[in-house]
C-alpha atoms as a PDB file:
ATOM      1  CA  UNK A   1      16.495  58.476 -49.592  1.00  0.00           C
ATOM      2  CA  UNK A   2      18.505  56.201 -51.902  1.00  0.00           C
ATOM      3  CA  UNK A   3      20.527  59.060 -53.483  1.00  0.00           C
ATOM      4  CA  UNK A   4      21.201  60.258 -49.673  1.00  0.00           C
ATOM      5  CA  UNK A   5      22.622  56.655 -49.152  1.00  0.00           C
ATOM      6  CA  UNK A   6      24.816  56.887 -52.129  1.00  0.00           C
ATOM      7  CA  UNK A   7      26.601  60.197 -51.043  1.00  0.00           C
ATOM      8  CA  UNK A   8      28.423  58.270 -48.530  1.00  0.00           C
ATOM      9  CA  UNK A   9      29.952  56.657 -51.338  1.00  0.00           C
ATOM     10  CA  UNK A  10      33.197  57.786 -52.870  1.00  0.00           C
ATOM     11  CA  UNK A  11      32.664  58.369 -56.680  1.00  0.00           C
ATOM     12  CA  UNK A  12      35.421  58.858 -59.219  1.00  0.00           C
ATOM     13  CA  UNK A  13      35.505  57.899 -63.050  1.00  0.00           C
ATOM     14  CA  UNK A  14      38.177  55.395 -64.263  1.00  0.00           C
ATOM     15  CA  UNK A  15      40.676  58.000 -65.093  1.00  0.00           C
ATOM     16  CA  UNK A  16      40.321  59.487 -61.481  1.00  0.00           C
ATOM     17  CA  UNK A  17      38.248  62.423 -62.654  1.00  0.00           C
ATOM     18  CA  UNK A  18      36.301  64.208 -60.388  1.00  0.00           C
ATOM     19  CA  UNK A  19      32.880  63.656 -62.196  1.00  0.00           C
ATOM     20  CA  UNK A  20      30.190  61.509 -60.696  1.00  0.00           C
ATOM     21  CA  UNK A  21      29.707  59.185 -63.542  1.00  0.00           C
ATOM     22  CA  UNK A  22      30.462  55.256 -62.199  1.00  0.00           C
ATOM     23  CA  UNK A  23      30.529  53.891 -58.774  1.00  0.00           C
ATOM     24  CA  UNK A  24      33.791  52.860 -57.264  1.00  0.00           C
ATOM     25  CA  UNK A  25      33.635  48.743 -56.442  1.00  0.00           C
ATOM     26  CA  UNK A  26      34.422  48.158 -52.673  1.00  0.00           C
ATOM     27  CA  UNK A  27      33.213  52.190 -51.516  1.00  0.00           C
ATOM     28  CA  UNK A  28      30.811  52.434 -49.107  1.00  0.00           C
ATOM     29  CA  UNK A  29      27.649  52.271 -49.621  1.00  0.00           C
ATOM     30  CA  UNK A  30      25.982  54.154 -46.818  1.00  0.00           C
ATOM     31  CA  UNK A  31      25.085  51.070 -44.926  1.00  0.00           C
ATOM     32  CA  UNK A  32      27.014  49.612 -42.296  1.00  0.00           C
ATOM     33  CA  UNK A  33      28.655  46.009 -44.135  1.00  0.00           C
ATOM     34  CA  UNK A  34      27.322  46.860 -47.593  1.00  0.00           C
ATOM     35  CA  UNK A  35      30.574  47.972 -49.777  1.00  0.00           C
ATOM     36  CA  UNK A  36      29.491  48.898 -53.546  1.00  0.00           C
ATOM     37  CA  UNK A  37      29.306  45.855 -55.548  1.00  0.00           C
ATOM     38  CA  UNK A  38      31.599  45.273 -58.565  1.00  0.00           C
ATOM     39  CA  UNK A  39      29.311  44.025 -61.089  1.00  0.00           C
ATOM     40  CA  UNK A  40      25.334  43.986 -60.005  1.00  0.00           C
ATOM     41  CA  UNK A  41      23.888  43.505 -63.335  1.00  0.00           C
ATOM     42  CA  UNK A  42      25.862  40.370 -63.810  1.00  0.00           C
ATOM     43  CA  UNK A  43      25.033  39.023 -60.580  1.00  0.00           C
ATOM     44  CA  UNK A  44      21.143  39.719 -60.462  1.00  0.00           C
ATOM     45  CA  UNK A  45      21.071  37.991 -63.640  1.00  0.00           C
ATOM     46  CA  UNK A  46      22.876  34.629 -62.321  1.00  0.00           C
ATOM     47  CA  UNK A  47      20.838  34.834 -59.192  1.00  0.00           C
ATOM     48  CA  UNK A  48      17.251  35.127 -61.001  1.00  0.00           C
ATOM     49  CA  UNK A  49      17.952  33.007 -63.411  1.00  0.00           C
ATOM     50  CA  UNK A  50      18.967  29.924 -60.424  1.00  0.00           C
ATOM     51  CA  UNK A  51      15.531  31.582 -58.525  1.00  0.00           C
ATOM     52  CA  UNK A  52      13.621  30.538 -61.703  1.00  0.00           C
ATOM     53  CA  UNK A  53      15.250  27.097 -62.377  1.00  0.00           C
ATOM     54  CA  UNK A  54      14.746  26.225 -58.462  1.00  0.00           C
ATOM     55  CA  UNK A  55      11.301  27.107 -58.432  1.00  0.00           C
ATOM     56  CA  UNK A  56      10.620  24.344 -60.769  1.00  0.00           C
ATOM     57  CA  UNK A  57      10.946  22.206 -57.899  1.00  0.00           C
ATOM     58  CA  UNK A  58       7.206  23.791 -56.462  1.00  0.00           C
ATOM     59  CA  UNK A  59       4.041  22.044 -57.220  1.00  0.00           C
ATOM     60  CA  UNK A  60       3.012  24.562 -60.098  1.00  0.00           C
ATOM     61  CA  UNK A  61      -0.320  24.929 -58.102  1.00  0.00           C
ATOM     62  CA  UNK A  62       1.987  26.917 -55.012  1.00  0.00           C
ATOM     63  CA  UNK A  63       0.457  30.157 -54.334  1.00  0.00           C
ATOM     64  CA  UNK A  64       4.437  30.896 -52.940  1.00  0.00           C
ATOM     65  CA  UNK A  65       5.965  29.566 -56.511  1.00  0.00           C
ATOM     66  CA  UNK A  66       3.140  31.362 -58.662  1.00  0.00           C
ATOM     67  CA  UNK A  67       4.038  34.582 -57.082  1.00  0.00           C
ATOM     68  CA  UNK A  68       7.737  34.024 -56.528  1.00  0.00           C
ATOM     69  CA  UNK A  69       8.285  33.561 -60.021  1.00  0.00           C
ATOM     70  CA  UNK A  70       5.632  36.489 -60.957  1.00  0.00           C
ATOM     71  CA  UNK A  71       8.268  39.200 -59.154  1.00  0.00           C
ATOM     72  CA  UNK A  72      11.054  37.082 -60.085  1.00  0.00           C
ATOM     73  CA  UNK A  73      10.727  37.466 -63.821  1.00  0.00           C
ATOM     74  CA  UNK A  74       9.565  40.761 -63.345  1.00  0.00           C
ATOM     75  CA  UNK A  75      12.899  41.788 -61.927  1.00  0.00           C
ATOM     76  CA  UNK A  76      15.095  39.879 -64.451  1.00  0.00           C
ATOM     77  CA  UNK A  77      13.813  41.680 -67.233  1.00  0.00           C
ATOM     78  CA  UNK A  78      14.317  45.151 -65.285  1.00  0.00           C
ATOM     79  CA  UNK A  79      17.926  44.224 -64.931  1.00  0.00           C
ATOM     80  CA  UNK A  80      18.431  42.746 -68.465  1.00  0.00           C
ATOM     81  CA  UNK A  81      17.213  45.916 -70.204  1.00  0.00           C
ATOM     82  CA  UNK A  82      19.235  48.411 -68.483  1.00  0.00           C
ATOM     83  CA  UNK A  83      22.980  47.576 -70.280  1.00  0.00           C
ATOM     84  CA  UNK A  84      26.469  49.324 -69.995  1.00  0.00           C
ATOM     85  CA  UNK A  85      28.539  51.129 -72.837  1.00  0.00           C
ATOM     86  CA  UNK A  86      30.035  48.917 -75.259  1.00  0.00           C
ATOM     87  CA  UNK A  87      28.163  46.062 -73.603  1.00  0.00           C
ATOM     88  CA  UNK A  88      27.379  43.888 -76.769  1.00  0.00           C
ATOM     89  CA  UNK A  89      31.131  44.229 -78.105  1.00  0.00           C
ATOM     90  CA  UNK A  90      32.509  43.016 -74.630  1.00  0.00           C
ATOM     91  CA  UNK A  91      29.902  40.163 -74.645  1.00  0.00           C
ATOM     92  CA  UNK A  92      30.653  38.571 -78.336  1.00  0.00           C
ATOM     93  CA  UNK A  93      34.926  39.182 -77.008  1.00  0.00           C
ATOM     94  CA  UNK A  94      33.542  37.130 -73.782  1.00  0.00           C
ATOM     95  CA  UNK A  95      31.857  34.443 -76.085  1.00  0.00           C
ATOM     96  CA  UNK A  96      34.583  33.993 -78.284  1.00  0.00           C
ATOM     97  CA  UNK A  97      37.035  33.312 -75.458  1.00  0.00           C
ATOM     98  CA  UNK A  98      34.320  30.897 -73.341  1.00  0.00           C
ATOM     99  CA  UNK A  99      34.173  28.942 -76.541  1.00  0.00           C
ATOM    100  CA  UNK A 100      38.048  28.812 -77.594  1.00  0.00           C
ATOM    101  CA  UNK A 101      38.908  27.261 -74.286  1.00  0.00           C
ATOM    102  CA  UNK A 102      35.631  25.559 -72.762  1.00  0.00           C
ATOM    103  CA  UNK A 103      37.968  23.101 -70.808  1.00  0.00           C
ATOM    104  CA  UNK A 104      38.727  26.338 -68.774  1.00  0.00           C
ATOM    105  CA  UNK A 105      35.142  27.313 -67.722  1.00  0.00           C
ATOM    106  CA  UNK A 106      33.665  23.917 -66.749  1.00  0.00           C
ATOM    107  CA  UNK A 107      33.197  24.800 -62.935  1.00  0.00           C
ATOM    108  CA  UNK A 108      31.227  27.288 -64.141  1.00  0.00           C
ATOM    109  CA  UNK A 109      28.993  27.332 -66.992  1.00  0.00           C
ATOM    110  CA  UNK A 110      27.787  23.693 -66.383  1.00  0.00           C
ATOM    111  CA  UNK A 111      24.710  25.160 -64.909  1.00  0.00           C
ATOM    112  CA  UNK A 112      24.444  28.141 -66.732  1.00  0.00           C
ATOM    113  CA  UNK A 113      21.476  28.736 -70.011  1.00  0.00           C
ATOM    114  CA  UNK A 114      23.286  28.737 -73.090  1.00  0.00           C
ATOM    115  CA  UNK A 115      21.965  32.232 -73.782  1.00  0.00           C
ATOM    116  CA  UNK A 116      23.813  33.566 -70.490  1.00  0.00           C
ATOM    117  CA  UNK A 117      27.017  32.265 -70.219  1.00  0.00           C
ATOM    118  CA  UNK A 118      28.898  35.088 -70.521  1.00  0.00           C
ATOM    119  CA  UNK A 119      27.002  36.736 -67.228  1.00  0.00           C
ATOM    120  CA  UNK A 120      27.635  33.568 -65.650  1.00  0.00           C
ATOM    121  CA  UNK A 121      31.188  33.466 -65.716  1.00  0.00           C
ATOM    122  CA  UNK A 122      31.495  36.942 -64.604  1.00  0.00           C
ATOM    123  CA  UNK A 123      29.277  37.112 -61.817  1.00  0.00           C
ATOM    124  CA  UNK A 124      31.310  34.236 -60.735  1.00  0.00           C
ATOM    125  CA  UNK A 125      34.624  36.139 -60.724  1.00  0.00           C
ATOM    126  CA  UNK A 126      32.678  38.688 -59.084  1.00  0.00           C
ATOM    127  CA  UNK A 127      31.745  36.225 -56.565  1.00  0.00           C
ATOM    128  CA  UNK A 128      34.963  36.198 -54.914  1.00  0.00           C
ATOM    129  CA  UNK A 129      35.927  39.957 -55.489  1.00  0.00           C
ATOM    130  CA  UNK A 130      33.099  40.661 -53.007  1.00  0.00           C
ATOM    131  CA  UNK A 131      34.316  38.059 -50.464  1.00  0.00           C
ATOM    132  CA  UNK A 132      38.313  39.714 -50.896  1.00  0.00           C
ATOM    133  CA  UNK A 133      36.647  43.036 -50.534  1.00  0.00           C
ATOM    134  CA  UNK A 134      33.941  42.320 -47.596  1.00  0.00           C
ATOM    135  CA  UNK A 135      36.608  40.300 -45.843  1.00  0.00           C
ATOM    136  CA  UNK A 136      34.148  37.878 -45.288  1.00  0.00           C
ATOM    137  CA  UNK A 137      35.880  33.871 -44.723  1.00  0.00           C
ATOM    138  CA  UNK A 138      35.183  31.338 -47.267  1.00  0.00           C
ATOM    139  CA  UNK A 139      33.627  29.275 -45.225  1.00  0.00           C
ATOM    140  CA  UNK A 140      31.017  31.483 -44.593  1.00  0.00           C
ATOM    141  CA  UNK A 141      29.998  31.907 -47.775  1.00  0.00           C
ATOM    142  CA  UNK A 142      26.918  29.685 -49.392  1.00  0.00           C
ATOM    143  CA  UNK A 143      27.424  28.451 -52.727  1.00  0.00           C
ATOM    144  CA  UNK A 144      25.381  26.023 -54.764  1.00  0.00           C
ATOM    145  CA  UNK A 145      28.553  23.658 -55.763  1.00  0.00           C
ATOM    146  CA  UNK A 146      29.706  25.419 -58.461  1.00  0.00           C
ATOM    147  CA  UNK A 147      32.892  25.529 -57.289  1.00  0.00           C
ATOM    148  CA  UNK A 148      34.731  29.345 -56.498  1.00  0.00           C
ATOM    149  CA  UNK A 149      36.904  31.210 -58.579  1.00  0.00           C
ATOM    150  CA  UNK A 150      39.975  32.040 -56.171  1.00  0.00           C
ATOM    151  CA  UNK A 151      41.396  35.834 -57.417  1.00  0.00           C
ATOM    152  CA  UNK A 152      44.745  35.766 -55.437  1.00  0.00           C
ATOM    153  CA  UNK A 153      47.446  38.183 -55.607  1.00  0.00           C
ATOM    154  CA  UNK A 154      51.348  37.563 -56.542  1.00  0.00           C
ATOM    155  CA  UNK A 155      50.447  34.828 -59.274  1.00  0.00           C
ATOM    156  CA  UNK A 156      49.404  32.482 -56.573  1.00  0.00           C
ATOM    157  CA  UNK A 157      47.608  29.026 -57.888  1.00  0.00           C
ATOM    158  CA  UNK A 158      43.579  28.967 -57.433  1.00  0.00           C
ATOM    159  CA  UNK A 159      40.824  26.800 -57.736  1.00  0.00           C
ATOM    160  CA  UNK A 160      39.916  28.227 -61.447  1.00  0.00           C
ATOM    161  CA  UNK A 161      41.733  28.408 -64.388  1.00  0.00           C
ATOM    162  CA  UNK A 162      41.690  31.776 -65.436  1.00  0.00           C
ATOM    163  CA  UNK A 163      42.029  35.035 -63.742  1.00  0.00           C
ATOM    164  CA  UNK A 164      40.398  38.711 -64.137  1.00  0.00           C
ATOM    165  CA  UNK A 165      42.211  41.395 -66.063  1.00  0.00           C
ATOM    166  CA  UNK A 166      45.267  39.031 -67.085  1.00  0.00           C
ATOM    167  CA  UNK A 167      46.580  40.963 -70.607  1.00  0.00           C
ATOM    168  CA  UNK A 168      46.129  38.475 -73.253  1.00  0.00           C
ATOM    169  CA  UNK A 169      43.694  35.549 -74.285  1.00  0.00           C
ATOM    170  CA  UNK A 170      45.470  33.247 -71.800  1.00  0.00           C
ATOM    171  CA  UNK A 171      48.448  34.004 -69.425  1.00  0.00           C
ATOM    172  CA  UNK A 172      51.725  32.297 -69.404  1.00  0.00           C
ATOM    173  CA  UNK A 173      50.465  29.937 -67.097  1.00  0.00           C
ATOM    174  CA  UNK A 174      47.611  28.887 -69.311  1.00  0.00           C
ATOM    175  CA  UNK A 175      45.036  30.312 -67.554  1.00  0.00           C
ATOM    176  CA  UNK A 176      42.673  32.281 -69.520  1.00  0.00           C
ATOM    177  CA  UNK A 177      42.579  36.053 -68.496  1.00  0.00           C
ATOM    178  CA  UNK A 178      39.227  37.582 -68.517  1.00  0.00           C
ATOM    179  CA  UNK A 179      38.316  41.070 -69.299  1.00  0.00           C
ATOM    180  CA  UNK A 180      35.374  42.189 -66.522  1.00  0.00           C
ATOM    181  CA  UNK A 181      32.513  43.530 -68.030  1.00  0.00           C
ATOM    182  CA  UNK A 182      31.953  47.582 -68.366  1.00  0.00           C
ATOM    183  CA  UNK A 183      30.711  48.960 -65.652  1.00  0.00           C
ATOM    184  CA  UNK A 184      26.977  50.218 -65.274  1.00  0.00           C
ATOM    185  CA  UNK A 185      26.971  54.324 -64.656  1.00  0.00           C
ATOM    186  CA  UNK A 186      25.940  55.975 -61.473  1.00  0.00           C
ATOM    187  CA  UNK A 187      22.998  57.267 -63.282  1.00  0.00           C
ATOM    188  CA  UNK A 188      21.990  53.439 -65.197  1.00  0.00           C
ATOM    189  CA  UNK A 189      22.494  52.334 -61.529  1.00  0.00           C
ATOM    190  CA  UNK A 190      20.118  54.986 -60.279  1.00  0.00           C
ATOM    191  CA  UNK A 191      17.694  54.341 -62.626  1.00  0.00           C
ATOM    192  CA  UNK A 192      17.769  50.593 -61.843  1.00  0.00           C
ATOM    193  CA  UNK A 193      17.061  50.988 -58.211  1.00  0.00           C
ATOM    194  CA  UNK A 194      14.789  53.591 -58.987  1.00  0.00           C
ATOM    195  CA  UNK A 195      12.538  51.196 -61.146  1.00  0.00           C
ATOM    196  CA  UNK A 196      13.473  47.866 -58.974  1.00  0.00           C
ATOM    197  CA  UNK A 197      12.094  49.964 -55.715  1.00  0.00           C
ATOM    198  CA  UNK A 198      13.830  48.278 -53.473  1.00  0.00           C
ATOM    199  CA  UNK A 199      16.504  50.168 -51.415  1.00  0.00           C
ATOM    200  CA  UNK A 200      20.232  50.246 -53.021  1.00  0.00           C
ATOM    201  CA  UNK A 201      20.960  47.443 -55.911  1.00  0.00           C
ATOM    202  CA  UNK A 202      23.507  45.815 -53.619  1.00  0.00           C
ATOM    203  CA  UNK A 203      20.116  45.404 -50.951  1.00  0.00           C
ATOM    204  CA  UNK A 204      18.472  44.135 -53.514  1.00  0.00           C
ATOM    205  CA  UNK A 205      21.169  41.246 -54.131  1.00  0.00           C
ATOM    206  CA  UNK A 206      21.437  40.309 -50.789  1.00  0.00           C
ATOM    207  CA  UNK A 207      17.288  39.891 -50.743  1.00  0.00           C
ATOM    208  CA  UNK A 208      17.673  37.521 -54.354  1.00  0.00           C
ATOM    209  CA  UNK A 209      19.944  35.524 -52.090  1.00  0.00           C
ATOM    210  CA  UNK A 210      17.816  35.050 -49.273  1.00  0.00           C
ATOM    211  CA  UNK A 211      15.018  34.360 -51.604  1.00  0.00           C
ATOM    212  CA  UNK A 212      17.170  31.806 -53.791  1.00  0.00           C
ATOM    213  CA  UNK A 213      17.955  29.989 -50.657  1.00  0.00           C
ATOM    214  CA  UNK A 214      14.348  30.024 -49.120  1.00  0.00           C
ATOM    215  CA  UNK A 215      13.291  28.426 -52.597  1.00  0.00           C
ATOM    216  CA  UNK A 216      15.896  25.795 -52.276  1.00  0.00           C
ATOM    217  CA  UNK A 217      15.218  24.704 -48.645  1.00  0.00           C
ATOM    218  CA  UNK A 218      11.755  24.478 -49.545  1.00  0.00           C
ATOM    219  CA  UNK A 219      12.199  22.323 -52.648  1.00  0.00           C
ATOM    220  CA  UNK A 220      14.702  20.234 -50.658  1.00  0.00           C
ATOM    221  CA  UNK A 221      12.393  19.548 -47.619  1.00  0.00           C
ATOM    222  CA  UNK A 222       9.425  19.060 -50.124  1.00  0.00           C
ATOM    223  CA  UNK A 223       7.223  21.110 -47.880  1.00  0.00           C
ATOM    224  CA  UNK A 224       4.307  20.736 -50.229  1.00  0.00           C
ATOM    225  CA  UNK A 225       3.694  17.119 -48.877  1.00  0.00           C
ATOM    226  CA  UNK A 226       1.663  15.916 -46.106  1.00  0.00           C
ATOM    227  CA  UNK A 227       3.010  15.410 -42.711  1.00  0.00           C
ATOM    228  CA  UNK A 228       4.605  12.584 -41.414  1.00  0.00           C
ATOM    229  CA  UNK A 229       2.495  13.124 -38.162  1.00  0.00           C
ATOM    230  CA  UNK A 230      -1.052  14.228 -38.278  1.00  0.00           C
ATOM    231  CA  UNK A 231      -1.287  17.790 -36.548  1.00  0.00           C
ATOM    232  CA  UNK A 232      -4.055  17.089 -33.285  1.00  0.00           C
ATOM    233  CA  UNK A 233      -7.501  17.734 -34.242  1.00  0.00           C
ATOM    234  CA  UNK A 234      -8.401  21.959 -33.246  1.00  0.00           C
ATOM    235  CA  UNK A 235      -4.281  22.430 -33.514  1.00  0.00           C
ATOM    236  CA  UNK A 236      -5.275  25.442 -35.375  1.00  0.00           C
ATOM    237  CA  UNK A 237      -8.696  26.894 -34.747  1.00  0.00           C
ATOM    238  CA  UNK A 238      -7.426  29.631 -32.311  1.00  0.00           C
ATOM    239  CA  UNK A 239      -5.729  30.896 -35.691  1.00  0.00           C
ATOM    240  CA  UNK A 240      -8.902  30.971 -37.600  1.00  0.00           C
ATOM    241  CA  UNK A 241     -10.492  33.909 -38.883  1.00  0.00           C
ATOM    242  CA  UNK A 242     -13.478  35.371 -37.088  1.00  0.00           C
ATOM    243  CA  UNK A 243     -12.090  33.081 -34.174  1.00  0.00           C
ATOM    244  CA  UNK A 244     -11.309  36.430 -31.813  1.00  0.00           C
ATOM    245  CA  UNK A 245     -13.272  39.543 -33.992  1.00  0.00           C
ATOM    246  CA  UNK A 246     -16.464  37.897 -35.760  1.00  0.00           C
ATOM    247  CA  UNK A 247     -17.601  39.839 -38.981  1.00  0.00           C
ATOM    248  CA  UNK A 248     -14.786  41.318 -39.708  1.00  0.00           C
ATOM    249  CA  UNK A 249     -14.326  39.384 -43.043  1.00  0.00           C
ATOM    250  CA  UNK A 250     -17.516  39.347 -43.996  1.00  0.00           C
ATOM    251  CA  UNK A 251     -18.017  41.208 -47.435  1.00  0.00           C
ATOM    252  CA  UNK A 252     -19.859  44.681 -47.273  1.00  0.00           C
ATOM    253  CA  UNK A 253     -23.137  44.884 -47.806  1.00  0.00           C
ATOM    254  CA  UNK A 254     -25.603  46.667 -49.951  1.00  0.00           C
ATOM    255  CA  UNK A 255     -27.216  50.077 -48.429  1.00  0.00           C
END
C-alpha cells in the first residue's frame, strides 16, 4: 500500500535522470496536504530526542511515560541506523562549521545533546522549508521557542544567521551558509517505513508531533496529581468492568 502511495510522487535523481533513486522534496506524496519532506531522518531525530527529554517530566511510575518512551526509543534507533551516502563526511564538515562560528547557531543548538547538533541545526532549516513549501502561515505553526530559521528569497534579512546552500563557509553578509545534508534514497526511505510500520515517513512525523505535544501538555498540566475537586462518590462505577457483562474478565478455568 505504501509503495502505491509513493507512485503519486514525482521521482527524479539530482541530475534530472530518469531513475527512481531519491525522492523529490515538496512532490506529492499521495495524500491530500502531505508534500515529500526534505530531510526526515534529520527531523525524526530532533523530534524523538525532545519526546524523550519531555517525558522526563512523567512520574517514572506512568504506565503512559513507561510505554511512550518504550516505542519512542525504539523508533530513534530505527531512524539513526538507516544513514545516507557520504553521511559521516557531511557531518564532521557540519561540526567543524557549528563550532567555528557558535555565535551563529545559538537559537538553535541551546537545546540540542551535544552528540546531535549537527541534526539539530538541520532539521531546523528544514523546519521552515516545509512551511515555504506547504504554504502553511507562521503563525500556525507550533514551535517549542527555539526561535525559526527564516529561508527567504532575493537576499532578504531573517531571523537566523545563516542560510541553506550559500557557497562558502559564511556569505558576504556574514551569515554562515549551510550545506543540507545528503539525501536518504527512495529505497533507504522504503526500507525505513517498511521497518517503522507506520504509513509513509512524512505520516510518521506528523504522529512524533502530535505525540511530542501530548507529552508536553501533560507535563505542563501535571496530570499525574490529584484533583483540585474530589470527583462525587460512584462518578465512575457505570465504567467499571463487569458493571454491564459480568464474567467476562474472569480468567479461564481449568477443564
Amino acid at each position: 500500500m505504501q509503495a502505491t502511495k509513493r507512485l503519486f510522487a514525482t521521482i527524479t535523481t539530482a541530475s534530472g535522470a530518469s531513475a527512481a533513486r531519491y525522492l523529490t522534496p515538496g512532490n506529492p506524496t499521495g495524500l491530500t496536504g502531505l508534500l515529500t519532506h526534505p530531510s526526515p531522518r534529520a527531523t525524526l531525530i530532533q523530534i524523538y530526542t525532545r519526546t524523550l527529554s519531555a517525558l522526563t517530566q512523567l512520574p517514572p511510575s506512568s504506565a503512559y511515560r513507561a510505554s511512550t518512551e518504550a516505542l519512542t526509543k525504539h523508533r530513534l534507533s530505527i531512524v539513526q541506523s538507516i544513514t545516507p551516502q557520504n553521511y559521516t563526511a557531511w557531518r564532521a564538515r557540519a561540526s567543524k562549521l557549528i563550532e567555528e562560528h557558535p555565535e551563529q547557531f545559538v537559537g538553535i543548538t541551546g537545546s540540542a545533546p551535544k552528540e546531535l547538533v549537527p541534526e539539530w541545526v538541520e532539521a531546523s532549516i528544514c523546519a521552515r522549508d516545509v512551511v515555504g513549501m506547504s504554504g502553511v502561515e507562521r503563525e500556525e505553526q507550533e514551535w517549542d521557542g527555539e526561535g525559526f530559521v527564516e529561508m527567504q528569497e532575493g537576499g532578504g534579512e531573517s531571523e537566523g544567521n545563516f542560510r541553506k546552500g550559500e557557497s562558502g563557509p559564511v556569505s558576504s553578509g556574514g551569515r554562515v551558509g549551510w550545506e543540507p545534508s545528503p539525501a536518504l534514497e527512495a529505497a533507504q526511505v522504503g526500507e525505513l517505513e517498511e521497518r517503522l510500520g507506520a504509513g509513509l515517513v512524512e505520516e510518521v512525523i506528523e504522529v512524533a508531533r502530535g505525540e511530542e505535544r501530548l507529552v508536553r501538555v501533560l507535563g505542563k498540566e501535571r496530570v499525574w496529581e490529584e484533583l483540585q475537586d474530589k470527583a462525587p462518590q460512584g462518578q465512575w462505577e457505570y465504567f467499571a468492568r463487569e458493571q454491564h457483562m459480568p464474567g467476562t474478565e474472569e480468567p479461564g478455568k481449568k477443564s
